[in-house]
Protein backbone atom coordinates (compact mmCIF):
# COMPACT_ATOMS: atom_id res chain seq x y z
CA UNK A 1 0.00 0.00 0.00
CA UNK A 2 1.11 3.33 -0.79
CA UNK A 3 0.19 6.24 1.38
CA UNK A 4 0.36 9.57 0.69
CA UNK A 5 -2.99 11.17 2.12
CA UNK A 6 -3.41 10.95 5.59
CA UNK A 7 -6.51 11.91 7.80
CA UNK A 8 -6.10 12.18 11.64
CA UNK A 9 -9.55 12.54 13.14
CA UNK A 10 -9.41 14.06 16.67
CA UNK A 11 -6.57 15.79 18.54
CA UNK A 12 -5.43 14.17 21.22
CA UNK A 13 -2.91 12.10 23.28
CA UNK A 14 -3.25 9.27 20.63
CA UNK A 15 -3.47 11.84 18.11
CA UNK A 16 -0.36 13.92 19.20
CA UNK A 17 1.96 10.44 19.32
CA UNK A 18 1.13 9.56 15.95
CA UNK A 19 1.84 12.30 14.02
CA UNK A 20 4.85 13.34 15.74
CA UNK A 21 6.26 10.11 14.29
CA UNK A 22 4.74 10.30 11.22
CA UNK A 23 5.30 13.35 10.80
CA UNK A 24 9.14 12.50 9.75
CA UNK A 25 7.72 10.20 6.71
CA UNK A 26 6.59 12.87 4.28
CA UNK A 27 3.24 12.13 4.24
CA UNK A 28 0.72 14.66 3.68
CA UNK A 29 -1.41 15.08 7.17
CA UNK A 30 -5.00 16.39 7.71
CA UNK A 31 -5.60 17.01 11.25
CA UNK A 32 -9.29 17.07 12.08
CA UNK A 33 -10.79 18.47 15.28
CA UNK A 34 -14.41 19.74 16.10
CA UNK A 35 -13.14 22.59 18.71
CA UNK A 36 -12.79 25.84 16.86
CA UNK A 37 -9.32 26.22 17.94
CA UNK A 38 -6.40 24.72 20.12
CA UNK A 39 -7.25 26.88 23.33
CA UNK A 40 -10.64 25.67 23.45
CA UNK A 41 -9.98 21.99 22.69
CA UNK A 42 -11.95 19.51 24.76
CA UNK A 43 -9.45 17.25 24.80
CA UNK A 44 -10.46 15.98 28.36
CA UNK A 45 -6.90 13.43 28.87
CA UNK A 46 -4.75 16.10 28.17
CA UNK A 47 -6.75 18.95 29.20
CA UNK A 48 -7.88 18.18 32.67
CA UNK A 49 -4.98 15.04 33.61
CA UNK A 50 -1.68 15.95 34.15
CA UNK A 51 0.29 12.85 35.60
CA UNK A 52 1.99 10.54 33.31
CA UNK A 53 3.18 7.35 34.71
CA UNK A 54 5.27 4.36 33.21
CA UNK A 55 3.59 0.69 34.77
CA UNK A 56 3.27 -2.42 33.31
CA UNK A 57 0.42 -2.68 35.32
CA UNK A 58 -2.21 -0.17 34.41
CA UNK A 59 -3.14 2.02 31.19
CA UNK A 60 -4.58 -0.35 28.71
CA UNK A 61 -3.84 -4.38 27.94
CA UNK A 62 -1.49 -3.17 25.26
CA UNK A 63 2.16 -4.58 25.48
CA UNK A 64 3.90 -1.13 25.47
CA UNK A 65 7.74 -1.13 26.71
CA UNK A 66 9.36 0.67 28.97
CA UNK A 67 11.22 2.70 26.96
CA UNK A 68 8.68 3.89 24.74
CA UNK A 69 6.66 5.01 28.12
CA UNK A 70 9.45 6.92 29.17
CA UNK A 71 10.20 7.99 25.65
CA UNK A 72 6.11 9.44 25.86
CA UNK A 73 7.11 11.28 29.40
CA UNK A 74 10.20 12.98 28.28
CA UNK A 75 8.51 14.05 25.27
CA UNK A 76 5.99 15.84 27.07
CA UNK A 77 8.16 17.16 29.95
CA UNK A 78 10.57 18.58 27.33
CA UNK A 79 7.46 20.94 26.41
CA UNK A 80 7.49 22.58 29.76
CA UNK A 81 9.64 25.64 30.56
CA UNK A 82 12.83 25.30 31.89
CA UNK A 83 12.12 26.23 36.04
CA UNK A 84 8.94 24.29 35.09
CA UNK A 85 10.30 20.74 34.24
CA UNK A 86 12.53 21.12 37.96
CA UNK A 87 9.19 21.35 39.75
CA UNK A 88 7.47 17.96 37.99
CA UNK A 89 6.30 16.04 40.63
CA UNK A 90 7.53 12.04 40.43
CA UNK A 91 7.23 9.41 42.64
CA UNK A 92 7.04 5.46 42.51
CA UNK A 93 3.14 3.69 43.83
CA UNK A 94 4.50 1.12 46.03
CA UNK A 95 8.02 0.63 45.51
CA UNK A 96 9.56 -2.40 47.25
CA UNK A 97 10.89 -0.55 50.17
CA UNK A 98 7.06 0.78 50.95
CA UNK A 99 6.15 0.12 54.79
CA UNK A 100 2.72 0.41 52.85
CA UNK A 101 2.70 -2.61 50.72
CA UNK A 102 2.50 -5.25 53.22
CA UNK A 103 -0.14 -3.12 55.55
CA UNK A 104 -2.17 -2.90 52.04
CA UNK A 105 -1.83 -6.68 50.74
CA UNK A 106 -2.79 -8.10 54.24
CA UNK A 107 -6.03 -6.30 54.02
CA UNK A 108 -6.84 -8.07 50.78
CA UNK A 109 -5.70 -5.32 48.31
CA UNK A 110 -3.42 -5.90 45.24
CA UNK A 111 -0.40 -2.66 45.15
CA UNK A 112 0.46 -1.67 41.85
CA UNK A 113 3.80 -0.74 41.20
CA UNK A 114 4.24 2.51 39.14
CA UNK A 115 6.99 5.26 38.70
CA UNK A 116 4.69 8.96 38.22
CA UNK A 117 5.39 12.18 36.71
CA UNK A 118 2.95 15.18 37.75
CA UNK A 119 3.16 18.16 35.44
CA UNK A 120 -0.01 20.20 36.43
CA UNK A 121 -2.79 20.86 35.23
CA UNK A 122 -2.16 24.47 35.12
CA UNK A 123 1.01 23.58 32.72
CA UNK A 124 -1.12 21.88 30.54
CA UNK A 125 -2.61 24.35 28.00
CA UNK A 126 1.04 25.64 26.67
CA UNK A 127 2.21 22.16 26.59
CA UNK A 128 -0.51 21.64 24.37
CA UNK A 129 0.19 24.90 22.40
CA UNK A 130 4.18 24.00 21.88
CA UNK A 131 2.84 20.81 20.47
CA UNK A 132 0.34 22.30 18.18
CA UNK A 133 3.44 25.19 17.07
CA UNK A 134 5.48 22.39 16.49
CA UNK A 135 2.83 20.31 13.83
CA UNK A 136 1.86 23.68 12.50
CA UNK A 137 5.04 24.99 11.26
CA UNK A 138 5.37 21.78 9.00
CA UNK A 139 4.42 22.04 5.51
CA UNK A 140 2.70 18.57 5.17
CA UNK A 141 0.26 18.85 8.50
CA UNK A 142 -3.08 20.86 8.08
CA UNK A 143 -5.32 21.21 10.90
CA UNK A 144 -8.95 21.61 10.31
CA UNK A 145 -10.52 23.19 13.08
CA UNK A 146 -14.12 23.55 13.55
CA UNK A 147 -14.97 20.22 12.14
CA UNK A 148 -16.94 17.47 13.54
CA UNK A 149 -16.49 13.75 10.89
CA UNK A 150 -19.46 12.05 11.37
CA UNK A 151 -18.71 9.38 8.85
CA UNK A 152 -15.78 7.27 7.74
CA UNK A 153 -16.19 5.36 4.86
CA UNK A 154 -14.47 2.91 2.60
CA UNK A 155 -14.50 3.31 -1.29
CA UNK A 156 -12.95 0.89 -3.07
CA UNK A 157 -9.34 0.76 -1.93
CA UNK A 158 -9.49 4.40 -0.15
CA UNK A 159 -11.26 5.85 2.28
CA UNK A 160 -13.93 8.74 2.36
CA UNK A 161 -14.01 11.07 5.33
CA UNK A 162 -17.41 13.19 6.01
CA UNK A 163 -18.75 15.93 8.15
CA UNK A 164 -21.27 18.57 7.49
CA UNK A 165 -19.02 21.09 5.27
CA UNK A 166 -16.14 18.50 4.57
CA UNK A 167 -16.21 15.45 1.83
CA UNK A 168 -12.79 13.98 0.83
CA UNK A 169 -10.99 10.64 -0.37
CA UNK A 170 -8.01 9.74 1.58
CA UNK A 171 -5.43 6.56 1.62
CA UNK A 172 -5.18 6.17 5.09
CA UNK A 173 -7.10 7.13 8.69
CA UNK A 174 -6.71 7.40 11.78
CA UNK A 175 -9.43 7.38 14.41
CA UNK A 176 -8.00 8.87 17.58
CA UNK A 177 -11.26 10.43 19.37
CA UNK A 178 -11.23 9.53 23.12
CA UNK A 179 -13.44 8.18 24.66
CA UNK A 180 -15.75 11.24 23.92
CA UNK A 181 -15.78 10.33 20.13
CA UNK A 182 -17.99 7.27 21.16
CA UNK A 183 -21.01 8.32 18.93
CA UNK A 184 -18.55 8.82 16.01
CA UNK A 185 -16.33 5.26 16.44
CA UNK A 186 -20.33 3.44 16.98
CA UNK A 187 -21.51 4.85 13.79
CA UNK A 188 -18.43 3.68 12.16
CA UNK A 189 -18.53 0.07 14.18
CA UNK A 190 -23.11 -0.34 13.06
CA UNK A 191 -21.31 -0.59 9.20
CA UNK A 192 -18.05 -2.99 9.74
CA UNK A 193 -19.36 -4.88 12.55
CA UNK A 194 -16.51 -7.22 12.00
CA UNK A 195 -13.77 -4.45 13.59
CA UNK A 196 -14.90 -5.43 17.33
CA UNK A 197 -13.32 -7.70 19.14
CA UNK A 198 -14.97 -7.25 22.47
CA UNK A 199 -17.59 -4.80 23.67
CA UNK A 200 -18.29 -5.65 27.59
CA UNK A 201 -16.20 -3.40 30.52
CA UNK A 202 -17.28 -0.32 32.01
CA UNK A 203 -15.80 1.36 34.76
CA UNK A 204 -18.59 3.26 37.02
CA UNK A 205 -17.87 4.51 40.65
CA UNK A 206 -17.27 7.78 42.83
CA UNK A 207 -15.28 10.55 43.20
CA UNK A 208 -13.82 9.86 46.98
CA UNK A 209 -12.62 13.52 48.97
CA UNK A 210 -10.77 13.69 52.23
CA UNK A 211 -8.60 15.73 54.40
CA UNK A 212 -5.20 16.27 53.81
CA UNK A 213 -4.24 15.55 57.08
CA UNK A 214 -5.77 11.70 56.65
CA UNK A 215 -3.59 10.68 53.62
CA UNK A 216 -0.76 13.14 54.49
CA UNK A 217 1.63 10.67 54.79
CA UNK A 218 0.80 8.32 52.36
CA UNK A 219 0.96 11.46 50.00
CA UNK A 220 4.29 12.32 50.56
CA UNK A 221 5.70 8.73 49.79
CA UNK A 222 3.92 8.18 46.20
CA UNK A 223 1.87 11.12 45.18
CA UNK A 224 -0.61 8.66 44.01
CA UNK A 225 -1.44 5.33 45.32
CA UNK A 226 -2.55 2.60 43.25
CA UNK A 227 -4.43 -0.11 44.67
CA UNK A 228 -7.07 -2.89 43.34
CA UNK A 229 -9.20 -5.38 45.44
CA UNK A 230 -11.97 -8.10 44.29
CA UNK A 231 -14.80 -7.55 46.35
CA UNK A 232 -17.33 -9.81 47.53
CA UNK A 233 -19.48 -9.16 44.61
CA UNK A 234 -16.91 -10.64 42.54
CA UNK A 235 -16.10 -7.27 40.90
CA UNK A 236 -12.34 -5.56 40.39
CA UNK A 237 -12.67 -2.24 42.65
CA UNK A 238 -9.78 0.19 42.19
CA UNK A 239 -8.31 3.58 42.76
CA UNK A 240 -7.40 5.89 40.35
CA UNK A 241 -6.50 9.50 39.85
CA UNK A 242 -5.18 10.27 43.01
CA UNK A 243 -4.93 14.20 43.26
CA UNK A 244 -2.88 15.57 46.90
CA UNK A 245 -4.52 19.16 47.98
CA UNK A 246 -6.55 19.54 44.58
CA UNK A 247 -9.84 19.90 43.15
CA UNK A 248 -12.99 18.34 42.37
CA UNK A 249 -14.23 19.01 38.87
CA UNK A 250 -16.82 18.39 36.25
CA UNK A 251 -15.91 16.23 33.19
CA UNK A 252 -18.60 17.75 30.37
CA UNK A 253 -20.06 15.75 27.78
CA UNK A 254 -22.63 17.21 24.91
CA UNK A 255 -25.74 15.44 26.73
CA UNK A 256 -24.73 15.13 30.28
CA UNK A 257 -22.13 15.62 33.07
CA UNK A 258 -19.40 13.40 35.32
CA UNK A 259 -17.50 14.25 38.26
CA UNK A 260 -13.49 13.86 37.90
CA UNK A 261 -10.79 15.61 39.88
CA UNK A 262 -7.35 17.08 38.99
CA UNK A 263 -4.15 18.72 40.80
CA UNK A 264 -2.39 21.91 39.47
CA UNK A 265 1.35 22.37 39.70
CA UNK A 266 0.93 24.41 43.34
CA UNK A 267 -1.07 23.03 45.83
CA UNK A 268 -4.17 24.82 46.31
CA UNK A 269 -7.03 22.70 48.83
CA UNK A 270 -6.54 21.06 51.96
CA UNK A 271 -8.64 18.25 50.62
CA UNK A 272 -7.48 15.26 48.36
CA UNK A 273 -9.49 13.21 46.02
CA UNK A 274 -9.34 10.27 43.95
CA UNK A 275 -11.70 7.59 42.19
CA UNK A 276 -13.02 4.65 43.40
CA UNK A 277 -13.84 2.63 40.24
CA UNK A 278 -16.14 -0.28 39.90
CA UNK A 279 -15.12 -2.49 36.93
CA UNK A 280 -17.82 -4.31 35.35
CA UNK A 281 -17.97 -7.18 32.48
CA UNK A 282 -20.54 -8.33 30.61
CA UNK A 283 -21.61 -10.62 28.55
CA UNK A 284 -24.52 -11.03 25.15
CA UNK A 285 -26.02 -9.50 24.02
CA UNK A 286 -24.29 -6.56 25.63
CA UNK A 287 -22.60 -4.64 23.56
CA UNK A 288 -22.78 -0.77 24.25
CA UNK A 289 -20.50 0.27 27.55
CA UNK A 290 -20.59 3.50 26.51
CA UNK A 291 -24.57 3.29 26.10
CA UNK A 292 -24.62 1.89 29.68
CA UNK A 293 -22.08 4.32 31.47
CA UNK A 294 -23.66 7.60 29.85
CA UNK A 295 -27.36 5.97 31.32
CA UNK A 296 -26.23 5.91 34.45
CA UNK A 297 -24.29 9.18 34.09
CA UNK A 298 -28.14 10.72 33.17
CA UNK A 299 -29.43 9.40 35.94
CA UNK A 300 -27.23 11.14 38.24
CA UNK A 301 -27.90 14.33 36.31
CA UNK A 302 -31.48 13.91 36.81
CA UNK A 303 -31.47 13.91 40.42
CA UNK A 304 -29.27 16.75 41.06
CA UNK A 305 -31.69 18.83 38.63
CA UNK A 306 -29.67 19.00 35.68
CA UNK A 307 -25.91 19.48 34.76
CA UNK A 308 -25.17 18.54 38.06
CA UNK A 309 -23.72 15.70 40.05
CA UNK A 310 -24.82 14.19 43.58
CA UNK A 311 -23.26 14.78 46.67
CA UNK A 312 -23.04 12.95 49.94
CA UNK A 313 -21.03 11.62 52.96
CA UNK A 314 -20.06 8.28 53.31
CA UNK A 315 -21.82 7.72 56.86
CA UNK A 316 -25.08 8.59 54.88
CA UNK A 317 -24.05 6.39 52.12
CA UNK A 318 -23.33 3.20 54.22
CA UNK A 319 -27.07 4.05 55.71
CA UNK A 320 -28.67 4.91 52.24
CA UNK A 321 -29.80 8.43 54.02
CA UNK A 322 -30.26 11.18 51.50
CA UNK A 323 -27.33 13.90 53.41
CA UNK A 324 -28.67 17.04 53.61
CA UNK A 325 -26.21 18.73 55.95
CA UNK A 326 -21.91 17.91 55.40
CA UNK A 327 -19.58 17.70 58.50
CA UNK A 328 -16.08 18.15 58.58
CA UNK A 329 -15.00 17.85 55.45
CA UNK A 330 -15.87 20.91 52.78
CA UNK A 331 -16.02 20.48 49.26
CA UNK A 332 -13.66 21.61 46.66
CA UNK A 333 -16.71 21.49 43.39
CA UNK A 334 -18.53 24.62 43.39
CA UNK A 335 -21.58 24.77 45.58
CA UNK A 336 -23.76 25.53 41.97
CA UNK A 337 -22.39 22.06 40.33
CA UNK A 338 -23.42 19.53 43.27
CA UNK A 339 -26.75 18.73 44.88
CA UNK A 340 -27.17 16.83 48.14
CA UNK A 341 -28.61 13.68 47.82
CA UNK A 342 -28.60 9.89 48.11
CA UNK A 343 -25.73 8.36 45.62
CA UNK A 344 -27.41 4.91 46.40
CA UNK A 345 -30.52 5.70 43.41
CA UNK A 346 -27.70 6.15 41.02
CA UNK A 347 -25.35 3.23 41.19
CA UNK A 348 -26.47 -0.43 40.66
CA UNK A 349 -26.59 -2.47 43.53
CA UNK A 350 -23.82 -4.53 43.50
CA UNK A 351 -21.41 -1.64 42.53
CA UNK A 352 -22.82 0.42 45.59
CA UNK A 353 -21.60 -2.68 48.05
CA UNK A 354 -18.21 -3.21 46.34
CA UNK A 355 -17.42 0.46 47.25
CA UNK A 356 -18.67 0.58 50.62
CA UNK A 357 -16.34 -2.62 50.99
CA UNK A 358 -13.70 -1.46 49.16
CA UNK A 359 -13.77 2.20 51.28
CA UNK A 360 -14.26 0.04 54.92
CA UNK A 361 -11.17 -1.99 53.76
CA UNK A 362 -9.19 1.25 53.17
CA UNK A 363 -10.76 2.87 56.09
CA UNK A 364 -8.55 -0.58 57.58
CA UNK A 365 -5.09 0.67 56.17
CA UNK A 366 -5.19 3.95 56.94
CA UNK A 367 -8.11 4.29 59.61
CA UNK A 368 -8.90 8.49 58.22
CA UNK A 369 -10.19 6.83 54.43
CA UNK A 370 -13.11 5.86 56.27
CA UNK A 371 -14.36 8.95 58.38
CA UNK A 372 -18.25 9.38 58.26
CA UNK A 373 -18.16 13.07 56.73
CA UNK A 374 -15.63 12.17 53.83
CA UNK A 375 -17.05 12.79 50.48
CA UNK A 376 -18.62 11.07 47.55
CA UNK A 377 -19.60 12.63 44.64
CA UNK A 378 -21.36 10.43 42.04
CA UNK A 379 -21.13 9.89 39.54
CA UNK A 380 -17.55 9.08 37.88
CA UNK A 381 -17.14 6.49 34.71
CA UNK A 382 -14.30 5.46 32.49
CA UNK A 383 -15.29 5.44 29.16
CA UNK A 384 -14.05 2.15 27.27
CA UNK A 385 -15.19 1.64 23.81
CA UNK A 386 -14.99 -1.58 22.04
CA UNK A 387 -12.37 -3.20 21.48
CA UNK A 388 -11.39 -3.00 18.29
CA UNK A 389 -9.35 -5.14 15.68
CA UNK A 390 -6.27 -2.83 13.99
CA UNK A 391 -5.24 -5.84 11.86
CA UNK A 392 -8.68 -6.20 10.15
CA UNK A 393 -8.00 -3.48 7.72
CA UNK A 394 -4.65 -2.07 6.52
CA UNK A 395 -5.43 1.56 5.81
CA UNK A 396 -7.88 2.05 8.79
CA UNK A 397 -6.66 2.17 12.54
CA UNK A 398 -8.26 3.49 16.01
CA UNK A 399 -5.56 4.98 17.83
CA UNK A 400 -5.76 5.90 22.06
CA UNK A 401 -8.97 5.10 24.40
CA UNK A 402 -11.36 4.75 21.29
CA UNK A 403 -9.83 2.00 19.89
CA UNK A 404 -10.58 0.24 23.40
CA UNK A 405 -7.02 -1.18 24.54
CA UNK A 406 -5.63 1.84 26.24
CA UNK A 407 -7.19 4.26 29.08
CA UNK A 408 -4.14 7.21 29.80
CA UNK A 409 -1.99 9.66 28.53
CA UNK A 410 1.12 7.77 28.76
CA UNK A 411 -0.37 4.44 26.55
CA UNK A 412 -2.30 6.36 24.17
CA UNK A 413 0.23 8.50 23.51
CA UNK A 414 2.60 5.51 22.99
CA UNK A 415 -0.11 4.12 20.85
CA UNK A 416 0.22 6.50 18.60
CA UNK A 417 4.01 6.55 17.77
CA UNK A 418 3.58 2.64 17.63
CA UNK A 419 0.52 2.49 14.44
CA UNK A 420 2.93 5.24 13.10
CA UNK A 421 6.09 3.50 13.47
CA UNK A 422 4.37 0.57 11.71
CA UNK A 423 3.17 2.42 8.52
């Protein structure tokens, strides 16, 4: 196959890997992207994240070595300032001289080892803007703000990209549109059906905030803590997105809204946060996790009165008591983006009881995780699309979290350089 015509639909972590490799090759690129410019991109992994980690452990169930991980982080720190890239935060999740690995693994949980890099969220933006400087001073990349492909479609040995104002043929594509591309990657999956490979994990759970002071310690050793445990239900509970004296946010989506939670490069709250993730498989004739995550995403909405998520403490959680007054602990998400109320109408049953285990086990480690006025603001989902088959077609690929086999910065990323290495 020659290629000469490339289309790169989304612009991303995936998106940003890729054509820096291919970049080198010569081809001509056509970057597109439905935000009307680079400063208002909703690229949610890049935009609202900020820790990169290397782990063989977590990110996706790609085989991705080592030294393409760290290959992905010093690509991105080299985008910071100078005084900047002295002040990224790094640490390693449960090294082997943790006092904390033992204390968790007695208690039933599973450490995972991983070595962290914390840029900021704050540093994020003009990372993203040296990036886009660098693809835009090339003379075969064109960026095409402003426009949202809703179809990709094969003719005869090419491939036709569409939106609304936008028709063209081109030899090869790349799908690399997060998780929040889901409508476009389904529309594209209803016509080659034969591209999935599996279509049966979500990830639904909680958004989990606590004093400084409780985790303080734990904190200072890794930054984040990474930790797994099968609960009695038989699901995989985990943590994720650990964020030391930052915020609780809201992750937007065109027909409804999540809870999430990042860190800037200062610290700014005296509470931390993190997720508590449920991980769910099924089995046929499911085959929409996206479907299923944004329902019970809605749900949540529509009990906090809109674009809103629920709020309550964990004593009134464990009881199933709606809270309508917080103790101790004060939230860091605006008071006009919460509502008090009773998480336990939102989640399913059996996730609801994997958490409360999974928090009363924590609550076992480190005795603060488990205070009655912590917070938990529902809900939060990981968005996994199908899994999808890259070898099916030779001139089509899904790059990053919508292809399904990776879920962070660092693996999409390294994704991306890998598809391009291989054209």
């Amino acid at each position: 196959m020659i290629v000469t015509k490339i289309a790169v639909v989304g612009f991303g972590a995936a998106a940003i890997g890729f054509v820096s490799e291919v970049i080198k090759k010569g081809h001509q690129i056509h970057i597109f992207e439905r935000s009307k410019d680079v400063y208002s991109s909703s690229i949610s992994g890049i935009r609202s994240d900020g820790k990169l980690f290397m782990s063989n452990g977590m990110g996706g169930d790609l085989d991705i070595p080592m030294e393409v991980q760290r290959e992905v982080i010093d690509y991105y720190i080299t985008k910071l300032g100078d005084s900047d890239r002295e002040n990224v935060k790094t640490g390693v999740s449960f090294s082997k001289d943790s006092e904390y690995f033992e204390m968790f693994y007695s208690k039933g949980f599973e450490p995972v080892n991983s070595h962290f890099f914390h840029i900021g969220t704050d540093k994020l933006a003009s990372v993203l803007k040296k990036i886009y400087d660098e693809f835009v001073t090339s003379k075969n990349v064109k960026f095409h703000f402003g426009v949202k492909i809703n179809n990709v479609i094969f003719q005869d040995k090419k491939i036709r990209v569409q939106a609304e104002n936008f028709d063209e043929v081109f030899d090869y594509v790349v799908v690399a549109v997060g998780r929040s591309g889901h409508k476009l990657v389904n529309r594209i999956v209803e016509r080659y059906p034969e591209l999935v490979l599996s279509a049966n994990v979500v990830d639904i759970g909680i958004r989990y905030e606590v004093p400084n002071h409780v985790v303080k310690k734990l904190n200072e050793e890794m930054y984040e803590f990474k930790v797994r445990m099968r609960a009695k239900t038989g699901y995989m509970v985990r943590t994720f997105c650990n964020n030391p004296s930052g915020k609780v946010v809201l992750e937007k989506y065109d027909d409804f809204v999540t809870v999430n939670g990042h860190s800037n490069s200062r610290a700014e709250t005296s509470n931390t946060n993190f997720a508590i993730l449920c991980s769910t498989s099924f089995t046929e004739p499911f085959n929409d996790p996206v479907g299923y995550g944004s329902y019970i995403s809605k749900l949540g909405n529509i009990l906090a009165g809109g674009r809103k998520v629920l709020l309550q403490t964990y004593e009134d959680f464990v009881k199933c008591k709606r809270t309508k007054k917080l103790g101790r602990v004060k939230p860091t998400l605006p008071n006009d983006a919460y509502v008090l109320g009773d998480v336990n109408l939102v989640l399913p049953r059996r996730i609801a009881l994997s958490i409360s285990e999974f928090i009363e086990k924590l609550g076992e480690v480190v005795p603060g995780l488990a205070y009655p006025d912590n917070l938990m603001y529902a809900v939060e989902v990981k968005f996994y699309s199908n899994k999808l088959d890259n070898d099916r077609y030779e001139n089509l690929k899904f790059i990053g979290d919508c292809s399904g086999h990776t879920r962070s910065i660092t693996y999409a990323t390294a994704h991306g350089k890998m598809i391009a290495r291989n054209l």
